[in-house]
PDB file of N, CA and C in Angstrom:
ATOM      1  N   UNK A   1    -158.220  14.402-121.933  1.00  0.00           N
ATOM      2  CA  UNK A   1    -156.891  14.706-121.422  1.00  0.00           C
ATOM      3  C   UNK A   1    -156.939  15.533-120.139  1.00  0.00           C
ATOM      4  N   UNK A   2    -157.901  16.501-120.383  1.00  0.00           N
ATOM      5  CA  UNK A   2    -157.801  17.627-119.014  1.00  0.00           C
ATOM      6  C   UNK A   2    -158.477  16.775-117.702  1.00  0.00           C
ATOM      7  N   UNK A   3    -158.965  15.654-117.970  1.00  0.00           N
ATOM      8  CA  UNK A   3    -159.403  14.865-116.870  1.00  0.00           C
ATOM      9  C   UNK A   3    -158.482  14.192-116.042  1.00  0.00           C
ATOM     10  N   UNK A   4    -158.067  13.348-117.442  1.00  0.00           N
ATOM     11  CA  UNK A   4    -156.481  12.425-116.721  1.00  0.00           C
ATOM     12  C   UNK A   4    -155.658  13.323-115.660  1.00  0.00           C
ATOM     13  N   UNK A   5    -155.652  14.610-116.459  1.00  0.00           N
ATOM     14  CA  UNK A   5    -154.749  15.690-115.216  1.00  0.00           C
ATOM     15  C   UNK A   5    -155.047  15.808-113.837  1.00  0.00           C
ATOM     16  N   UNK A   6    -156.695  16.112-113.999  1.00  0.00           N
ATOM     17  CA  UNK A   6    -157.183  16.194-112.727  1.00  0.00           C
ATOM     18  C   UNK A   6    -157.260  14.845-111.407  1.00  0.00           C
ATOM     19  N   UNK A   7    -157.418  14.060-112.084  1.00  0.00           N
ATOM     20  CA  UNK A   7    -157.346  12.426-111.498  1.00  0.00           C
ATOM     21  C   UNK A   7    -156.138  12.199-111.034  1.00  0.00           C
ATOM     22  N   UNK A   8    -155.077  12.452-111.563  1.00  0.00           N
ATOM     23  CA  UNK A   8    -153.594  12.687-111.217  1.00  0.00           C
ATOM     24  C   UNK A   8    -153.639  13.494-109.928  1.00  0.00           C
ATOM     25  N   UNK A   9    -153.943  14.885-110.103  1.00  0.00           N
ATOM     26  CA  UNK A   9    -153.880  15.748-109.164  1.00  0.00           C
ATOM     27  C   UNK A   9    -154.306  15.845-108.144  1.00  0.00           C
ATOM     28  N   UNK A  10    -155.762  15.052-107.927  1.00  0.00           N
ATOM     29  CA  UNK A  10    -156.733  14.397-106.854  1.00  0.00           C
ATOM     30  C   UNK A  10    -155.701  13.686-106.216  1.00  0.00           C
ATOM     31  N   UNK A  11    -155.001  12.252-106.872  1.00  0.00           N
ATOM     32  CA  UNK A  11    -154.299  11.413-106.566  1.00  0.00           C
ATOM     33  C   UNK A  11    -153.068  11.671-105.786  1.00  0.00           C
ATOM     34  N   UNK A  12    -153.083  12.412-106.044  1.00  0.00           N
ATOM     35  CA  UNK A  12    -151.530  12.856-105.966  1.00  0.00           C
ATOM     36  C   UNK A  12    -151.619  13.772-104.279  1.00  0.00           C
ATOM     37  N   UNK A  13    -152.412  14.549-104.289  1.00  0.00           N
ATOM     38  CA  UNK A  13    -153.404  15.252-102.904  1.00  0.00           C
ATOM     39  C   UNK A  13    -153.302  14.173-102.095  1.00  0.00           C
ATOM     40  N   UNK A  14    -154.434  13.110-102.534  1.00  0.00           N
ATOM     41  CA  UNK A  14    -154.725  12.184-101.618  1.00  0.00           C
ATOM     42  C   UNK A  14    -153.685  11.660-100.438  1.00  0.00           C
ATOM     43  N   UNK A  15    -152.456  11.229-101.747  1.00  0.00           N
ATOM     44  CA  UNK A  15    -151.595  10.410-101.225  1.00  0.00           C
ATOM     45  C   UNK A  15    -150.798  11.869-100.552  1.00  0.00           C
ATOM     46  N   UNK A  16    -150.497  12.773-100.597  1.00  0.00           N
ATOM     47  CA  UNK A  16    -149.600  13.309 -99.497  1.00  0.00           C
ATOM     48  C   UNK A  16    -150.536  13.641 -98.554  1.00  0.00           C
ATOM     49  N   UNK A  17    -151.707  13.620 -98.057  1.00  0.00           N
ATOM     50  CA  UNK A  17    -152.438  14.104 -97.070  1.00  0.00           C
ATOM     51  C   UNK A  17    -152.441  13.167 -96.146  1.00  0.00           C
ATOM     52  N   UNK A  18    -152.728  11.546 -96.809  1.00  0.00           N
ATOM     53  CA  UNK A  18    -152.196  10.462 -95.936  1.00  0.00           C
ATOM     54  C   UNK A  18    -151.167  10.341 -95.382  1.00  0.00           C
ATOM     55  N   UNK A  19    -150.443  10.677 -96.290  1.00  0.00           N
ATOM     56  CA  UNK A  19    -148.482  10.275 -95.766  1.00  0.00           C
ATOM     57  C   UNK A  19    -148.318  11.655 -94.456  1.00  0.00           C
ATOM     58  N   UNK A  20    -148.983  12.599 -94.212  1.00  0.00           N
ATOM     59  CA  UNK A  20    -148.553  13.685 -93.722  1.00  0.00           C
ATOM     60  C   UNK A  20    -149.781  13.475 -92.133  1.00  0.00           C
ATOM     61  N   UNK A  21    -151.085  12.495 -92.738  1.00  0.00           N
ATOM     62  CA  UNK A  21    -151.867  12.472 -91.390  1.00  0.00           C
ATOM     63  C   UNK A  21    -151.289  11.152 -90.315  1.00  0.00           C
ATOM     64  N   UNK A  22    -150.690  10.232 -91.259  1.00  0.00           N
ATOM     65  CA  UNK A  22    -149.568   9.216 -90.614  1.00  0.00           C
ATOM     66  C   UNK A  22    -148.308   9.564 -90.140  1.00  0.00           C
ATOM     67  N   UNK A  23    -147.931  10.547 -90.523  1.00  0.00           N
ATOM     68  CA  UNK A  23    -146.771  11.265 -90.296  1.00  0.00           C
ATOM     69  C   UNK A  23    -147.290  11.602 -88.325  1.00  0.00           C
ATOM     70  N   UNK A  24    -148.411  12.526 -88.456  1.00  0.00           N
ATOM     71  CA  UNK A  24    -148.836  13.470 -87.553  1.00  0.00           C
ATOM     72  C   UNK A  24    -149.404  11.920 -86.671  1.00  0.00           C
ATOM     73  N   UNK A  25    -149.876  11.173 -86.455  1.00  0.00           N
ATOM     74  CA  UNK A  25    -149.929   9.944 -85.732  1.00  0.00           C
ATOM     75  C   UNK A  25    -149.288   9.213 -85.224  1.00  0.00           C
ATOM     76  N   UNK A  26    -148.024   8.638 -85.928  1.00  0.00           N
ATOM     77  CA  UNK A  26    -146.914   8.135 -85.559  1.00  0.00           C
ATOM     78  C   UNK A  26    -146.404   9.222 -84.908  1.00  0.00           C
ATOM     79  N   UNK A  27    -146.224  11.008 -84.495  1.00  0.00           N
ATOM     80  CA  UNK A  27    -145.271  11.599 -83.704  1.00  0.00           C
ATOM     81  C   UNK A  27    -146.151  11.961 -82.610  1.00  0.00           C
ATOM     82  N   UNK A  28    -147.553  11.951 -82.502  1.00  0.00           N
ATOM     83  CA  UNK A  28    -148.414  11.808 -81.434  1.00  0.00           C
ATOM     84  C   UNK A  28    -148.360  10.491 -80.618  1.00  0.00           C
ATOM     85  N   UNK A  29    -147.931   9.663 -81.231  1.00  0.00           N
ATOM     86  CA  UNK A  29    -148.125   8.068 -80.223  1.00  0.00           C
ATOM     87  C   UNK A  29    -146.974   8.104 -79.526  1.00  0.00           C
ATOM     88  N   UNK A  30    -145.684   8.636 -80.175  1.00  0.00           N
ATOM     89  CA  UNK A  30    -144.258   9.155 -80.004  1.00  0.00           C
ATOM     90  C   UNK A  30    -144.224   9.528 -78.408  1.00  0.00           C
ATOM     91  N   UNK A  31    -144.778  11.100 -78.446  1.00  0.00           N
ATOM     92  CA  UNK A  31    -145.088  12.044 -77.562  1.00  0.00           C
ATOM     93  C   UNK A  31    -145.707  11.316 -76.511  1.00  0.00           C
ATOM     94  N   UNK A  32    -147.167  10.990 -76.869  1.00  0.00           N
ATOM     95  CA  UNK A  32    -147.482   9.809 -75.654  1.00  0.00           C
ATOM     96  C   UNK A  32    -146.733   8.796 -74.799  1.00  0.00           C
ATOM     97  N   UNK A  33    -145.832   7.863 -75.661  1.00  0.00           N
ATOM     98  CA  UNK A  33    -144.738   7.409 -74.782  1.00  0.00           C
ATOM     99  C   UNK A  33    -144.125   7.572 -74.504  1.00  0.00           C
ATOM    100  N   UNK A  34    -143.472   8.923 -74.857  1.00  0.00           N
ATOM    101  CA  UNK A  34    -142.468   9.727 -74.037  1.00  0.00           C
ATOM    102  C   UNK A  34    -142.659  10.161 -72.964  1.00  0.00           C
ATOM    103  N   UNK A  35    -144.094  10.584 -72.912  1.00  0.00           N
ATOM    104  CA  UNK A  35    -144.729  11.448 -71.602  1.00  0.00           C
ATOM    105  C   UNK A  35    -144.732  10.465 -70.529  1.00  0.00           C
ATOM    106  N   UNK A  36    -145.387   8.905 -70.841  1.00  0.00           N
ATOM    107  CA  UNK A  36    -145.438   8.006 -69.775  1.00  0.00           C
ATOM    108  C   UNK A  36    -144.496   7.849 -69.120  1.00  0.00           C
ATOM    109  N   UNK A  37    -143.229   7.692 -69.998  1.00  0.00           N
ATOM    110  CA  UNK A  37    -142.159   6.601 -69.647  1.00  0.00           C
ATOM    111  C   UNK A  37    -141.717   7.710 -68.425  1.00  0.00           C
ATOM    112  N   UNK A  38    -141.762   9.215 -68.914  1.00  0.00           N
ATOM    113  CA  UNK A  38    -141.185  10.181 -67.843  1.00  0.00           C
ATOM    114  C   UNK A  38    -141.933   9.757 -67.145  1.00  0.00           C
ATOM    115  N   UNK A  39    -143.122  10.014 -66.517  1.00  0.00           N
ATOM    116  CA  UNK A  39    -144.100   9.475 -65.863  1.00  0.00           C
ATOM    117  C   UNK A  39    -143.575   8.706 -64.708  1.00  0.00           C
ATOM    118  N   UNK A  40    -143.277   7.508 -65.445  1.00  0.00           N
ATOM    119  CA  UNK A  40    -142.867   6.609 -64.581  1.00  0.00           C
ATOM    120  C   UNK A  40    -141.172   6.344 -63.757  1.00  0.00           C
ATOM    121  N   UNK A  41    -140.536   7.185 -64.827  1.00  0.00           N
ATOM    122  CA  UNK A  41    -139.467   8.039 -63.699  1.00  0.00           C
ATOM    123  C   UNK A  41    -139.038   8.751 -62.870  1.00  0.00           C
ATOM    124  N   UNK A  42    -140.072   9.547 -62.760  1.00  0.00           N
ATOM    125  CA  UNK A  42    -140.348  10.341 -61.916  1.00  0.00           C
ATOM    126  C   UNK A  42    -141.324   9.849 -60.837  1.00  0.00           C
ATOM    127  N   UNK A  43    -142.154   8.679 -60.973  1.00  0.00           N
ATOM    128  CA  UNK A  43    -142.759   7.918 -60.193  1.00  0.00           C
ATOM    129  C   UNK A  43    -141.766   6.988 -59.324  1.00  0.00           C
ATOM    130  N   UNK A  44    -140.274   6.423 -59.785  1.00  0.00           N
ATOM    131  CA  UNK A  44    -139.629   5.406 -59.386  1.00  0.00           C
ATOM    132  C   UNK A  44    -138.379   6.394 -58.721  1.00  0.00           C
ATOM    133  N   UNK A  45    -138.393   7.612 -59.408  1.00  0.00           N
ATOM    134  CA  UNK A  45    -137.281   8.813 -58.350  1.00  0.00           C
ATOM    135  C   UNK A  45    -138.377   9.123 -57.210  1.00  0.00           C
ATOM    136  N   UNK A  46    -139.499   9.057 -56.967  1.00  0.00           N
ATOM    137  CA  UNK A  46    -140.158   9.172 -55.769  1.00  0.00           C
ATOM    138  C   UNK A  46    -139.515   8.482 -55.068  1.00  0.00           C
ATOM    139  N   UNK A  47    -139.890   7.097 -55.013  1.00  0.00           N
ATOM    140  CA  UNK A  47    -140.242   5.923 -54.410  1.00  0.00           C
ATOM    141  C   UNK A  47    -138.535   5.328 -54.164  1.00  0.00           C
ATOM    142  N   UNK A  48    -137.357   6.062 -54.639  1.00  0.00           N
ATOM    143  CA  UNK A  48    -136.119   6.244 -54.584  1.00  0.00           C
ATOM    144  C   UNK A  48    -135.751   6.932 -53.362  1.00  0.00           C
ATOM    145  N   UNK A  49    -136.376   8.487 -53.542  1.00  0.00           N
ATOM    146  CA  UNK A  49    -135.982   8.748 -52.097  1.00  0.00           C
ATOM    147  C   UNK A  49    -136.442   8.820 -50.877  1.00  0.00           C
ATOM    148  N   UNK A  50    -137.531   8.035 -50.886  1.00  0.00           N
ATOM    149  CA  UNK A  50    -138.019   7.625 -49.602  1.00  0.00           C
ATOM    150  C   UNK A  50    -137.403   6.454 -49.320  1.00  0.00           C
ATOM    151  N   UNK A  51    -137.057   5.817 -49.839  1.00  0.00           N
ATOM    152  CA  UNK A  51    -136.314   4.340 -49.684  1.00  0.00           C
ATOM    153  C   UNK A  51    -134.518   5.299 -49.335  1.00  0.00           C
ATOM    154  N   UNK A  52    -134.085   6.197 -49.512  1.00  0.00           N
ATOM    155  CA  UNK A  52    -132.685   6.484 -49.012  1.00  0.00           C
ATOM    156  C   UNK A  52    -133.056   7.000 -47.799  1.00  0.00           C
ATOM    157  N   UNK A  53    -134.641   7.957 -47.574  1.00  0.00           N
ATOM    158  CA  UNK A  53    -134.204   8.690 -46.718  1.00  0.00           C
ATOM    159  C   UNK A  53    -134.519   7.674 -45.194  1.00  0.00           C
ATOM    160  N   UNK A  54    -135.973   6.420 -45.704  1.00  0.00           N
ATOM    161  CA  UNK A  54    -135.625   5.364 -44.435  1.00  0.00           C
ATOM    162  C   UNK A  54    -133.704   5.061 -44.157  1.00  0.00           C
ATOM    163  N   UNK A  55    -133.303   5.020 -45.117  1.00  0.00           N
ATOM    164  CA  UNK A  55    -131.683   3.836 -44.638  1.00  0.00           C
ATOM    165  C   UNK A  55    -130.863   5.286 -44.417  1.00  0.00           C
ATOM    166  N   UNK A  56    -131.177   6.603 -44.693  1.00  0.00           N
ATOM    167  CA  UNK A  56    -130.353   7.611 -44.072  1.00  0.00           C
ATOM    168  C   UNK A  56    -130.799   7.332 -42.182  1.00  0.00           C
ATOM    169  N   UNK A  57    -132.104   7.455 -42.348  1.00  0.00           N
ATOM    170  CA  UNK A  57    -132.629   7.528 -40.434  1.00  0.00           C
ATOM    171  C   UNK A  57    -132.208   6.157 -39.880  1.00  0.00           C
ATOM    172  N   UNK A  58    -132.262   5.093 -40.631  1.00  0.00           N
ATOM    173  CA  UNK A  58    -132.053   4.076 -39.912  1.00  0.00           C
ATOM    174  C   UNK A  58    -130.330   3.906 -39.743  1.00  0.00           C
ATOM    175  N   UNK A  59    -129.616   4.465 -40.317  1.00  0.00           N
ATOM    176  CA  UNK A  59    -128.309   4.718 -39.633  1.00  0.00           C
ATOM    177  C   UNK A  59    -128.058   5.833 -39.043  1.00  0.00           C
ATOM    178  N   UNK A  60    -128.892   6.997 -39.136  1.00  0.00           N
ATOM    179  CA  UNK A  60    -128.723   8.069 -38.070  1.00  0.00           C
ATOM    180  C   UNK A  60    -129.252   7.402 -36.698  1.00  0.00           C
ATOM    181  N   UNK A  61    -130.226   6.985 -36.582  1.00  0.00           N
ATOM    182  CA  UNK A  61    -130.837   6.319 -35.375  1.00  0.00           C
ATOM    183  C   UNK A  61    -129.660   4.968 -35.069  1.00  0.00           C
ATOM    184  N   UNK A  62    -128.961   4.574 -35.918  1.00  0.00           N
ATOM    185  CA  UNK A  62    -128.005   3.510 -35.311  1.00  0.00           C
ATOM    186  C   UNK A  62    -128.560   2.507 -34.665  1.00  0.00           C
ATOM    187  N   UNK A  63    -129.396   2.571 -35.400  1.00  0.00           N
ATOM    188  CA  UNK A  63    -130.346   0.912 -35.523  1.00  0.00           C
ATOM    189  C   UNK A  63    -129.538  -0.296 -36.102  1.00  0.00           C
ATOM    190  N   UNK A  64    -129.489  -1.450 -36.033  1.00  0.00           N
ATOM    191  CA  UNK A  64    -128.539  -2.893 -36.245  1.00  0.00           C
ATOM    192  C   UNK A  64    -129.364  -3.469 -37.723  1.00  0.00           C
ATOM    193  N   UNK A  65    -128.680  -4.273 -37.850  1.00  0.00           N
ATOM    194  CA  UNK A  65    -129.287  -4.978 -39.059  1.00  0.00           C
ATOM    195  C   UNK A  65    -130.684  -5.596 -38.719  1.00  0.00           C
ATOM    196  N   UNK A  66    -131.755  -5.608 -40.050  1.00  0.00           N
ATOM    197  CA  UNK A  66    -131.666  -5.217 -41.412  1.00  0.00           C
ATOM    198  C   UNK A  66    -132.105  -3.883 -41.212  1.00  0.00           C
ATOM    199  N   UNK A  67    -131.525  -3.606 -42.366  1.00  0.00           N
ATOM    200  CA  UNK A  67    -132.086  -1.997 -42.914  1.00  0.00           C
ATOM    201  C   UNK A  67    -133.208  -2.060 -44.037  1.00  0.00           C
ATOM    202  N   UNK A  68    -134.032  -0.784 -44.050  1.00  0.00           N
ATOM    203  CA  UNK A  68    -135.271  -1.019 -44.674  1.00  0.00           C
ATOM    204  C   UNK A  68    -135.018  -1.547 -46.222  1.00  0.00           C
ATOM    205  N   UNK A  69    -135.929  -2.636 -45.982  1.00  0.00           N
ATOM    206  CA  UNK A  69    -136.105  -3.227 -47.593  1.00  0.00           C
ATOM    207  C   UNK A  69    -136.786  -2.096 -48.718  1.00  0.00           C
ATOM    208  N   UNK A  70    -136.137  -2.284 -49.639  1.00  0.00           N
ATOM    209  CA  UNK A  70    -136.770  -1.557 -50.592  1.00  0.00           C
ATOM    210  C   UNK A  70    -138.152  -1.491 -51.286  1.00  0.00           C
ATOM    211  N   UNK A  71    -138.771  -0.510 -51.568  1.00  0.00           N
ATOM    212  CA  UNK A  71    -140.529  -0.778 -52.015  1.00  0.00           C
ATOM    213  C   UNK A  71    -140.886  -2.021 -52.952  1.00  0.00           C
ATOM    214  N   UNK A  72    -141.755  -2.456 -52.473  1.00  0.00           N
ATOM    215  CA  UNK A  72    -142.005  -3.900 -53.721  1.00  0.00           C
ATOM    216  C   UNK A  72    -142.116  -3.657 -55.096  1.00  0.00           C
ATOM    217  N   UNK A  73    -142.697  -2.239 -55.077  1.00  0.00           N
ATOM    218  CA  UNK A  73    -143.321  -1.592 -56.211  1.00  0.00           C
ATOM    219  C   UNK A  73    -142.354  -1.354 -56.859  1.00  0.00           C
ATOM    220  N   UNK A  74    -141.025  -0.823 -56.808  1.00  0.00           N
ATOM    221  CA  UNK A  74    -139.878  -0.026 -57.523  1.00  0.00           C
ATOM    222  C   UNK A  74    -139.588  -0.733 -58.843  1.00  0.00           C
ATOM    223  N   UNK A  75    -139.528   0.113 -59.456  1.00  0.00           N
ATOM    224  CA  UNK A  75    -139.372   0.074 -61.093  1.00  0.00           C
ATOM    225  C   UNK A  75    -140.400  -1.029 -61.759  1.00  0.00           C
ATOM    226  N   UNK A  76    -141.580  -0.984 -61.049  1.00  0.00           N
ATOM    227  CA  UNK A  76    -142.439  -2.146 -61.437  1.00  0.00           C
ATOM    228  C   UNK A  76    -143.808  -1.132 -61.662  1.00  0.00           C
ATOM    229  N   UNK A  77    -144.066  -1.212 -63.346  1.00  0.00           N
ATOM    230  CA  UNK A  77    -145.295  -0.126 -64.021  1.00  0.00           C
ATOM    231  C   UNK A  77    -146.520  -0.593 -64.265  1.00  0.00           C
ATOM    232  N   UNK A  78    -147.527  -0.582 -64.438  1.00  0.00           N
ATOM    233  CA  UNK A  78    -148.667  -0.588 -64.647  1.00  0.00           C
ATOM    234  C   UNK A  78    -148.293  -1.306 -66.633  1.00  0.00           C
ATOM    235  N   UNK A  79    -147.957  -0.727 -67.004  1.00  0.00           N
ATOM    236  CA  UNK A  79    -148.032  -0.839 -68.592  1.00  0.00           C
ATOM    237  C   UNK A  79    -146.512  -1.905 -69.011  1.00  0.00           C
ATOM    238  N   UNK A  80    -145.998  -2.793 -67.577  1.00  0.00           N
ATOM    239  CA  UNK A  80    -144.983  -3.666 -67.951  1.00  0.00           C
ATOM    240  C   UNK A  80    -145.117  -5.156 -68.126  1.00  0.00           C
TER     241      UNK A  80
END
């Protein structure tokens, strides 16, 4: 009988240590794609205002059509 207990109690360990190291995995992979995705917003707010501040100069300078095309790259990621 005092075995069955212990086998239980092992069992019972086991399974919340898993549920709690999956827990801690799934909110690390979380974090990771959270971090990128900022990453890459803050990569595409770059590449944003250099693209306003060409079409600010190119109408301060009162230059004619076209106005600067936008980066090829914009909103286009490595991981898309």
């Amino acid at each position: 009988m005092p075995f069955d207990i212990l086998i239980a109690l092992i069992t019972t360990g086991g399974v919340i240590v898993g549920a709690l190291l999956g827990f801690m995995g799934t909110s690390v992979k979380n974090r990771l794609d959270a971090y990128r995705i900022a990453q890459d917003m803050q990569q595409d707010n770059q590449k944003l205002w250099q693209w306003n501040r060409q079409l600010v100069d190119h109408i301060y300078k009162n230059l004619g059509p076209p106005p600067p095309r936008p980066p090829d790259d914009l909103f286009k990621h490595d991981n898309d």
